[in-house]
N, C-alpha and C. Protein backbone atom coordinates (compact mmCIF):
# COMPACT_ATOMS: atom_id res chain seq x y z
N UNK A 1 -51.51 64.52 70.95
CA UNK A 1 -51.84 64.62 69.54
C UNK A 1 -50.90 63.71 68.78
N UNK A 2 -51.25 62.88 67.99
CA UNK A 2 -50.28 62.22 66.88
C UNK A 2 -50.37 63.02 65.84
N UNK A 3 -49.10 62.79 65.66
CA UNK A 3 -48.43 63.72 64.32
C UNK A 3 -48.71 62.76 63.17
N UNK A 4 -49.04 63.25 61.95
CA UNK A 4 -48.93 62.75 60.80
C UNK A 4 -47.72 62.91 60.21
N UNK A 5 -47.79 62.13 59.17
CA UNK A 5 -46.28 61.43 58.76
C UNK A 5 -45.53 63.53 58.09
N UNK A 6 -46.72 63.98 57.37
CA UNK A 6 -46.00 64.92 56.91
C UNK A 6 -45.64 65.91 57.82
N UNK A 7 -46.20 66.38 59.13
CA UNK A 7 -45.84 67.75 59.84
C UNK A 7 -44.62 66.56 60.85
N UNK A 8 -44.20 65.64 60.58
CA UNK A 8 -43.07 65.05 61.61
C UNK A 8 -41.70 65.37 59.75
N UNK A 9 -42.17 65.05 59.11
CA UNK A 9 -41.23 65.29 58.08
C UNK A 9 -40.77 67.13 58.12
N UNK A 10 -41.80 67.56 58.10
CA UNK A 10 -41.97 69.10 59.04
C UNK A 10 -40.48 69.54 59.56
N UNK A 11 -40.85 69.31 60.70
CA UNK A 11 -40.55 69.54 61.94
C UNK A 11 -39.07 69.16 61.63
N UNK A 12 -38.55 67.52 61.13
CA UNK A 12 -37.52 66.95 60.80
C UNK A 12 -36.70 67.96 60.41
N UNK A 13 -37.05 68.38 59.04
CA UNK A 13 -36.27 69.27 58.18
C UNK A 13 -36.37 70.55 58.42
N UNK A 14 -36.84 71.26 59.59
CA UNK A 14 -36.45 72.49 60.23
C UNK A 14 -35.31 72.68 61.30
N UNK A 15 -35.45 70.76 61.47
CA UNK A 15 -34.09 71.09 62.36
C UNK A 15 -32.69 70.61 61.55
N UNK A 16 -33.07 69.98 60.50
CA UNK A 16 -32.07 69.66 60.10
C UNK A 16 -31.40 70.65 59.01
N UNK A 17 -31.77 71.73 58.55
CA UNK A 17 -31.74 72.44 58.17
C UNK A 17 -31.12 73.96 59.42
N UNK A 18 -31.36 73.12 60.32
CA UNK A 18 -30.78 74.25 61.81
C UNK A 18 -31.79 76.00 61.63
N UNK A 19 -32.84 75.71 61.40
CA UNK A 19 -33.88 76.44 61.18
C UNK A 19 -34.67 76.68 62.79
N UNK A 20 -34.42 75.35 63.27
CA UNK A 20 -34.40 75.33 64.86
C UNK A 20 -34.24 74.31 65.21
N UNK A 21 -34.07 74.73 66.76
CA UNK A 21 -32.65 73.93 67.38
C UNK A 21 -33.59 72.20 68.19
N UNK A 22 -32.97 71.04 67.95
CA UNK A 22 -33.54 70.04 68.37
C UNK A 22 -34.19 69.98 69.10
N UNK A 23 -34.36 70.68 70.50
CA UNK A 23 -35.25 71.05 71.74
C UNK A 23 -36.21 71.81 71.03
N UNK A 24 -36.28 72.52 70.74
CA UNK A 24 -37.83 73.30 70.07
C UNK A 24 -38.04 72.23 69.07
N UNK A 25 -37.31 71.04 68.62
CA UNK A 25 -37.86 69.75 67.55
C UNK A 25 -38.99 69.42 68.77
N UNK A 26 -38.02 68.97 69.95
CA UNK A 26 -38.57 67.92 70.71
C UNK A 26 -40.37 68.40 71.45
N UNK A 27 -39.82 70.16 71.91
CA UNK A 27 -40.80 70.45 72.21
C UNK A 27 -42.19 70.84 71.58
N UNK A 28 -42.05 70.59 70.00
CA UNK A 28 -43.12 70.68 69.19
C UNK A 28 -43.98 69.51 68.86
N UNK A 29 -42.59 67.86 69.10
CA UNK A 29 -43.47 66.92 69.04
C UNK A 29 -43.95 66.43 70.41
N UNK A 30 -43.52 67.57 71.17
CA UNK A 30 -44.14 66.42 72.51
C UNK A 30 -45.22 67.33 73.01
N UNK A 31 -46.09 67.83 71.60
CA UNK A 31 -47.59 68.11 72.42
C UNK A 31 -48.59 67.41 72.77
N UNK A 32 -49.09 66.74 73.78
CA UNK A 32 -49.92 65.59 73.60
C UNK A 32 -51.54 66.55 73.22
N UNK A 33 -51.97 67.12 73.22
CA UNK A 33 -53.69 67.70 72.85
C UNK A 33 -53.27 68.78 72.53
N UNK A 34 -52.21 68.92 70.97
CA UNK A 34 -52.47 70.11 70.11
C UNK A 34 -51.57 71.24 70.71
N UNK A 35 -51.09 72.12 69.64
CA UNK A 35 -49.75 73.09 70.07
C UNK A 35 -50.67 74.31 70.88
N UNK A 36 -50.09 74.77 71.72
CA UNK A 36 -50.37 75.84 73.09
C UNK A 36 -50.37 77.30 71.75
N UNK A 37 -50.62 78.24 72.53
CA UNK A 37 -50.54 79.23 71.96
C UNK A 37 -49.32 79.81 71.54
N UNK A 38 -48.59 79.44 72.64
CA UNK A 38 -46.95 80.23 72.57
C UNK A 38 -46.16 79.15 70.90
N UNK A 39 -46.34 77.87 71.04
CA UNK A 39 -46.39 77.14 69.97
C UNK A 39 -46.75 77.48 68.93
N UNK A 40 -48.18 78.14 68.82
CA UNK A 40 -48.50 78.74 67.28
C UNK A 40 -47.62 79.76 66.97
N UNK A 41 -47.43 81.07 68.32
CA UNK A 41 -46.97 81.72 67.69
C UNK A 41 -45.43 81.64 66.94
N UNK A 42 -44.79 80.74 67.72
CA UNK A 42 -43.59 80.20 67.13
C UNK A 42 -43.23 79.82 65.89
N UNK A 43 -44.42 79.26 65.38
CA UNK A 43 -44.88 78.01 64.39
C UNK A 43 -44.73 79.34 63.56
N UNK A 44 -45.90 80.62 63.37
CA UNK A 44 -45.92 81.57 63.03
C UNK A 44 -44.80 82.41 62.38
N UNK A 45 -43.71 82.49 63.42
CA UNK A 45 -42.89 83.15 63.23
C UNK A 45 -41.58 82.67 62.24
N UNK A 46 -41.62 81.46 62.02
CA UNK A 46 -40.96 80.56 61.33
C UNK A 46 -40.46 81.02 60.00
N UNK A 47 -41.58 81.29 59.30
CA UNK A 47 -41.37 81.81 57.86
C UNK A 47 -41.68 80.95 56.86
N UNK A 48 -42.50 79.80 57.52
CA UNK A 48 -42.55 78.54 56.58
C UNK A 48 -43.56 79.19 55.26
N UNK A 49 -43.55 78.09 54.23
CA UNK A 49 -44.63 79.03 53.53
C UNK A 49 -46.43 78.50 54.15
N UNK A 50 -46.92 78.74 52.72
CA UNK A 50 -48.44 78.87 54.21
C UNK A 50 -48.67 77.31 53.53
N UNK A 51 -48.63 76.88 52.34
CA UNK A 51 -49.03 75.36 52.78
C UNK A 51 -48.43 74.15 53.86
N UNK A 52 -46.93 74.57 54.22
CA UNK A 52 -46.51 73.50 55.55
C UNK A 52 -46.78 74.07 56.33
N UNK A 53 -47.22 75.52 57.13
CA UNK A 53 -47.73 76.15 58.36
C UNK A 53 -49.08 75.50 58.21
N UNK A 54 -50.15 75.35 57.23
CA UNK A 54 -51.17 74.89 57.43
C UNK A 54 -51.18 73.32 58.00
N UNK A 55 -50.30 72.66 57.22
CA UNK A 55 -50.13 71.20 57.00
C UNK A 55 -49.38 70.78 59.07
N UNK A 56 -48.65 72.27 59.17
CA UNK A 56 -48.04 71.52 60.72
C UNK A 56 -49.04 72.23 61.76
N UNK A 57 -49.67 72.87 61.53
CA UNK A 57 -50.36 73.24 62.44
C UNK A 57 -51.82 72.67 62.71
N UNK A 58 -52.47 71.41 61.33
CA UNK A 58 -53.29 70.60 61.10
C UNK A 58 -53.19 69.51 62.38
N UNK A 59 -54.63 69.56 63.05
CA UNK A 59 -55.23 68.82 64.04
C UNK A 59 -55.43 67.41 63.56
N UNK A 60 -54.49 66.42 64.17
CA UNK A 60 -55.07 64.83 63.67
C UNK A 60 -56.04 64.27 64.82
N UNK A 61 -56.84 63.90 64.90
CA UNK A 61 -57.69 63.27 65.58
C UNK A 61 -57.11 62.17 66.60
N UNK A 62 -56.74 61.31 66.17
CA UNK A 62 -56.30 60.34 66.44
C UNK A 62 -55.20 60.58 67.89
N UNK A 63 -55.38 60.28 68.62
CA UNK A 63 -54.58 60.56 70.23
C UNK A 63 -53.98 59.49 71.19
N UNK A 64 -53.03 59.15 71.53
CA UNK A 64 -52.68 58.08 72.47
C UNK A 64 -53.66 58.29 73.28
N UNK A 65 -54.34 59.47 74.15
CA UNK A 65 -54.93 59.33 74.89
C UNK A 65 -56.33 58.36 74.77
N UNK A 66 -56.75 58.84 73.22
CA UNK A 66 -57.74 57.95 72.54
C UNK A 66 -57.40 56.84 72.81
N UNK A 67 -56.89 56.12 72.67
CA UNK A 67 -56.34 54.80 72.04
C UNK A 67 -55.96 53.72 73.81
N UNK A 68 -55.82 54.50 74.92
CA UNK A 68 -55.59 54.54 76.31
C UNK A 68 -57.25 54.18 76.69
N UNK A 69 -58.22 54.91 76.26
CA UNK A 69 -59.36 55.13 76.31
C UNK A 69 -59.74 53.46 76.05
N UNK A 70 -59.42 53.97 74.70
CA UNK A 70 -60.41 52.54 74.32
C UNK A 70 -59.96 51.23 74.78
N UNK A 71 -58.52 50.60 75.18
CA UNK A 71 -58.38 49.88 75.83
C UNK A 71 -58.87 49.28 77.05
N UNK A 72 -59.31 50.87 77.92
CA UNK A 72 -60.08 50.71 79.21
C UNK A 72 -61.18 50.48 79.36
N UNK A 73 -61.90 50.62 78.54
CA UNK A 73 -63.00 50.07 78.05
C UNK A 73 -63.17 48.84 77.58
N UNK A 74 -62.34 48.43 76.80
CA UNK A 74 -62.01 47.02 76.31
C UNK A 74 -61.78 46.09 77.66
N UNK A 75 -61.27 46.78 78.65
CA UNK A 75 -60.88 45.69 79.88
C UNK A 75 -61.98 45.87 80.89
N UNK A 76 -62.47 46.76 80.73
CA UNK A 76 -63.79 46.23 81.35
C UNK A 76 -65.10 45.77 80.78
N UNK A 77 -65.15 45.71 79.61
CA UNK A 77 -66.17 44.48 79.31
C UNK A 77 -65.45 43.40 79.20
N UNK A 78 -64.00 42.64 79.08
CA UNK A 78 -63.48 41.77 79.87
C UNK A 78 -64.09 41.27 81.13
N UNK A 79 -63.87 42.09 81.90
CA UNK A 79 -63.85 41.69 83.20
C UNK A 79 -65.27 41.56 83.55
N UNK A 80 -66.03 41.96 82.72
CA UNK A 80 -67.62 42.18 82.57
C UNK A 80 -68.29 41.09 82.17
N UNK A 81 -67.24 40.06 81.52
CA UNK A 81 -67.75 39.03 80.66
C UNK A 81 -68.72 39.17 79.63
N UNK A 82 -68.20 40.48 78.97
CA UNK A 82 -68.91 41.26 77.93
C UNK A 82 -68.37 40.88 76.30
N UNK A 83 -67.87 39.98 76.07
CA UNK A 83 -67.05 39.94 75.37
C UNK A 83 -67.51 40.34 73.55
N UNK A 84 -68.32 40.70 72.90
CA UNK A 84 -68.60 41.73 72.11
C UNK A 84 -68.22 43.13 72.11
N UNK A 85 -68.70 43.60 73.07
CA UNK A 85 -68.27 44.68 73.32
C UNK A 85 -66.67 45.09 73.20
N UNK A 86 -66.28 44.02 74.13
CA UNK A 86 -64.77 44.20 74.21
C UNK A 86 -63.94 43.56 73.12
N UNK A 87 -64.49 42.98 72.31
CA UNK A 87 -64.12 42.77 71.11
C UNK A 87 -64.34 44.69 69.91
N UNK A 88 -65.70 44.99 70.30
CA UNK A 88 -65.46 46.62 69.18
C UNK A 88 -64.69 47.43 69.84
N UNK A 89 -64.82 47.50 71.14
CA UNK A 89 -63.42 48.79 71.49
C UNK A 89 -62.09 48.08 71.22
N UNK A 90 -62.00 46.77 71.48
CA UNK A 90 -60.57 46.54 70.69
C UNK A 90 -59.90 47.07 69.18
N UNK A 91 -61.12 46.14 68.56
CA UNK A 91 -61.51 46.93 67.00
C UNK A 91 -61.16 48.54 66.98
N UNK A 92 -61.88 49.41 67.74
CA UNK A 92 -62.07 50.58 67.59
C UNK A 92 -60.04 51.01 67.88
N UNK A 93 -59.96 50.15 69.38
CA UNK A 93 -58.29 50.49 69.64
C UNK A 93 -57.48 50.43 68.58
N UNK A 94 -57.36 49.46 67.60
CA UNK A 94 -56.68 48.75 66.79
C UNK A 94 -56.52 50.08 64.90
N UNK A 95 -57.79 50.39 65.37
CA UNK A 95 -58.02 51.72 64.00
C UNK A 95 -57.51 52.77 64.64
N UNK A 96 -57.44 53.15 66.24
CA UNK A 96 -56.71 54.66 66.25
C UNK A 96 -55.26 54.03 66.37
N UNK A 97 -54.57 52.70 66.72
CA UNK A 97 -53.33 52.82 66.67
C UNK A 97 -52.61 52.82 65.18
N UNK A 98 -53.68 52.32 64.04
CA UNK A 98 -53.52 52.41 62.74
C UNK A 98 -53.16 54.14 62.18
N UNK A 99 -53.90 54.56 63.02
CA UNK A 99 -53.45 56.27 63.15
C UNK A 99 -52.15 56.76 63.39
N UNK A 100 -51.85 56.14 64.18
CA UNK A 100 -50.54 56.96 65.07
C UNK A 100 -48.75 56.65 64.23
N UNK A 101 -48.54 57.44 64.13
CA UNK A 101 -47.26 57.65 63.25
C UNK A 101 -46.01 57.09 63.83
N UNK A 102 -45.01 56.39 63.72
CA UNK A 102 -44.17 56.35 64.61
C UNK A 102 -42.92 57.21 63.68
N UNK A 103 -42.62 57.85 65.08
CA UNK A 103 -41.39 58.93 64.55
C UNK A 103 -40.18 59.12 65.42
N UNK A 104 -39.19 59.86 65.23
CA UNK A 104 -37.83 59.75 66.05
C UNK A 104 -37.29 61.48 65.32
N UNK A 105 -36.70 61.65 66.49
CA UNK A 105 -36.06 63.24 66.71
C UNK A 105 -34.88 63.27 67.31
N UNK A 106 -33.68 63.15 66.85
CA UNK A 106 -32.61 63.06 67.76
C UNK A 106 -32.67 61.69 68.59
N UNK A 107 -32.25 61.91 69.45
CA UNK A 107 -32.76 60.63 70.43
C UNK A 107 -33.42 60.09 70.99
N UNK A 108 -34.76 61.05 70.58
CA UNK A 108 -36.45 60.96 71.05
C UNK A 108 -36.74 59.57 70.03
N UNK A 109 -37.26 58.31 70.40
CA UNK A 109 -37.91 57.46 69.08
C UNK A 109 -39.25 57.31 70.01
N UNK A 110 -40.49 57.39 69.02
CA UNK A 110 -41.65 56.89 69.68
C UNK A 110 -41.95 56.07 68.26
N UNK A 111 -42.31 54.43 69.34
CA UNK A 111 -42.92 53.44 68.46
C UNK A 111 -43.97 52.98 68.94
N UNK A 112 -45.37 52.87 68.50
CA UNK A 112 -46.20 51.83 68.80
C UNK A 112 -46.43 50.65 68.12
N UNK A 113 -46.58 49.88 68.90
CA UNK A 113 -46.79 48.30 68.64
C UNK A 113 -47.99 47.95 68.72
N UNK A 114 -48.39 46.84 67.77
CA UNK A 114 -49.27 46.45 67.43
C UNK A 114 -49.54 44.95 68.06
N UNK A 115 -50.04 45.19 69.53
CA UNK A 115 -50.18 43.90 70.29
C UNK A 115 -51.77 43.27 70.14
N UNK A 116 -52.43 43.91 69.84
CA UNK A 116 -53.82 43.94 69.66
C UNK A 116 -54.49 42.57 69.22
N UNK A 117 -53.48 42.37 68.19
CA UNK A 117 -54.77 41.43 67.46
C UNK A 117 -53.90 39.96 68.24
N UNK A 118 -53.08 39.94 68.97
CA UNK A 118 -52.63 38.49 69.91
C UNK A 118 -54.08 38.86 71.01
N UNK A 119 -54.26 39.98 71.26
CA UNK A 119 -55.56 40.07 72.30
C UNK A 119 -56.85 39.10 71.50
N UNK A 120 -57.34 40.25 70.54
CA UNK A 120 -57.90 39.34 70.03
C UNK A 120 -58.08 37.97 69.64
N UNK A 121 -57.27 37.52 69.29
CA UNK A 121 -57.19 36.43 68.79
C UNK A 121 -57.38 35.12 69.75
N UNK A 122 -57.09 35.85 71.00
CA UNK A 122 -57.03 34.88 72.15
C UNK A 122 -58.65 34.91 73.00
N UNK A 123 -59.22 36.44 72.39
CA UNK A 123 -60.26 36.15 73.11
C UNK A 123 -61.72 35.08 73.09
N UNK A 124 -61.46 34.83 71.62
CA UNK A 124 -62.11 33.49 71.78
C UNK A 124 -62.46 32.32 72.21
N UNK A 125 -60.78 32.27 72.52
CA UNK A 125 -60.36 30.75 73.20
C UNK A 125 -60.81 31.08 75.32
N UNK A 126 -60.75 32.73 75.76
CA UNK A 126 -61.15 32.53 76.66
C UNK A 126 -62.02 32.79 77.05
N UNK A 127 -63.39 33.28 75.89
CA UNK A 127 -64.83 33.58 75.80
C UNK A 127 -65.30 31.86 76.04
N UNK A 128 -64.44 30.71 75.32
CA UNK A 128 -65.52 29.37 75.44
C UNK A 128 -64.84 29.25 76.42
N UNK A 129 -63.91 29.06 77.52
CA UNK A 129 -63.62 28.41 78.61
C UNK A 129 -64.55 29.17 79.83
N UNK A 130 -64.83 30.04 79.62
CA UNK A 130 -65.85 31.12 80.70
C UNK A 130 -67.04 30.66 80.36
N UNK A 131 -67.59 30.41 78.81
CA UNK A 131 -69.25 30.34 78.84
C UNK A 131 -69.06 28.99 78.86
N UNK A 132 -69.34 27.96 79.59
CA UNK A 132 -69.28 26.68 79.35
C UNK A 132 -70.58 26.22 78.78
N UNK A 133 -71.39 26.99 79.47
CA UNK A 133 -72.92 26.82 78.80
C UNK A 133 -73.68 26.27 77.29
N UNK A 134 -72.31 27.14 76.50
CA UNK A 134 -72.10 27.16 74.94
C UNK A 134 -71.55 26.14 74.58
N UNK A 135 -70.55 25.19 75.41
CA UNK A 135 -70.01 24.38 74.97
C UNK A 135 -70.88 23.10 75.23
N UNK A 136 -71.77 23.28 76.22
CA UNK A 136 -72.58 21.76 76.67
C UNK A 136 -73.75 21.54 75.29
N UNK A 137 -74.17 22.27 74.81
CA UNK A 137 -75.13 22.31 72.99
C UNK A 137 -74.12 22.46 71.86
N UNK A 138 -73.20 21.67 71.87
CA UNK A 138 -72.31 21.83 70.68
C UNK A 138 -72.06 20.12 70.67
N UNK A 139 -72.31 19.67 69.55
CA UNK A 139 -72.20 18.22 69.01
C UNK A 139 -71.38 18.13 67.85
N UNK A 140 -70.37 16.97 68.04
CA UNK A 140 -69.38 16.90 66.68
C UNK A 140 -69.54 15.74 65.78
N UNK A 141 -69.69 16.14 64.72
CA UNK A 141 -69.78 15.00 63.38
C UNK A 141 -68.94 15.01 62.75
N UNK A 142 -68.36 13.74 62.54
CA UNK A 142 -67.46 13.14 61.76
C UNK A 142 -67.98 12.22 60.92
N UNK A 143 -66.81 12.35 59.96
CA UNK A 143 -67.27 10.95 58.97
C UNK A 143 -65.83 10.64 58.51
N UNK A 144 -65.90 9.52 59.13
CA UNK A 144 -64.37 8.32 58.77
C UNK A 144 -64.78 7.60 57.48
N UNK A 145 -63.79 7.87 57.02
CA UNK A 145 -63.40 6.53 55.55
C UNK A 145 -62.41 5.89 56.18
N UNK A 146 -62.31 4.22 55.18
CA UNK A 146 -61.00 3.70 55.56
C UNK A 146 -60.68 3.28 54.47
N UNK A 147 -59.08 3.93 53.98
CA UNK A 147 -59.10 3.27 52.14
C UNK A 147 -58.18 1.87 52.33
């Protein structure tokens, strides 16, 4: 699960506040598909008021695992010589990593990087060296002056 910027601000200031202890920080952000039960009830027991219990206990969509997904997909219409395709799951990759929060807990830092659009950008150049086909009906016009 990616955390949104506010339940990591959350979480921050419960420990920094020593409300709880950095390991129950760590183990709240390292749920990957949403807090377990024993988690809620924790969450529960907190005392927060009910708009940040709502706000940290709020489901974001958006998932590394998603985002893992769509890459693999992306590399196989690559390898497919699909290259549309693997151009929208890039696209699609590029909007859930626009999702994902980067945050730090003690000595925990998670960052994602935004390598994506060097993918893109390159896939053009190796969509015409593969279709050569495309390149044999392509004619260039110029027009020279000489002052």
């Amino acid at each position: 699960m990616a955390f949104l910027q506010s339940q990591l601000d959350i979480i921050n200031s419960l420990v920094a506040d020593a409300t709880i202890t950095a390991e129950e920080g760590l183990d709240l952000m390292s749920s990957p598909n949403g807090f377990t039960d024993a988690q809620k009830t924790f969450i529960d027991g907190l005392g927060l008021s009910t708009s940040d219990e709502e706000i940290l206990l709020a489901e974001n969509r958006s998932t590394q695992q998603q985002l893992e997904e769509e890459i693999a997909q992306a590399k196989q219409y690559l390898l497919a010589k699909n290259f549309n395709d693997c151009r929208m799951y890039l696209a699609a990759a590029e909007m859930t990593l626009a999702s994902l929060t980067n945050y730090q807990l003690g000595n925990r830092k998670v960052e994602y990087s935004d390598r994506l659009r060097f993918i893109t950008s390159n896939l053009d150049e190796l969509e015409s060296r593969v279709n050569t086909n495309a390149n044999k009906n392509k004619r260039v016009f110029m027009r020279y002056t000489r002052e």
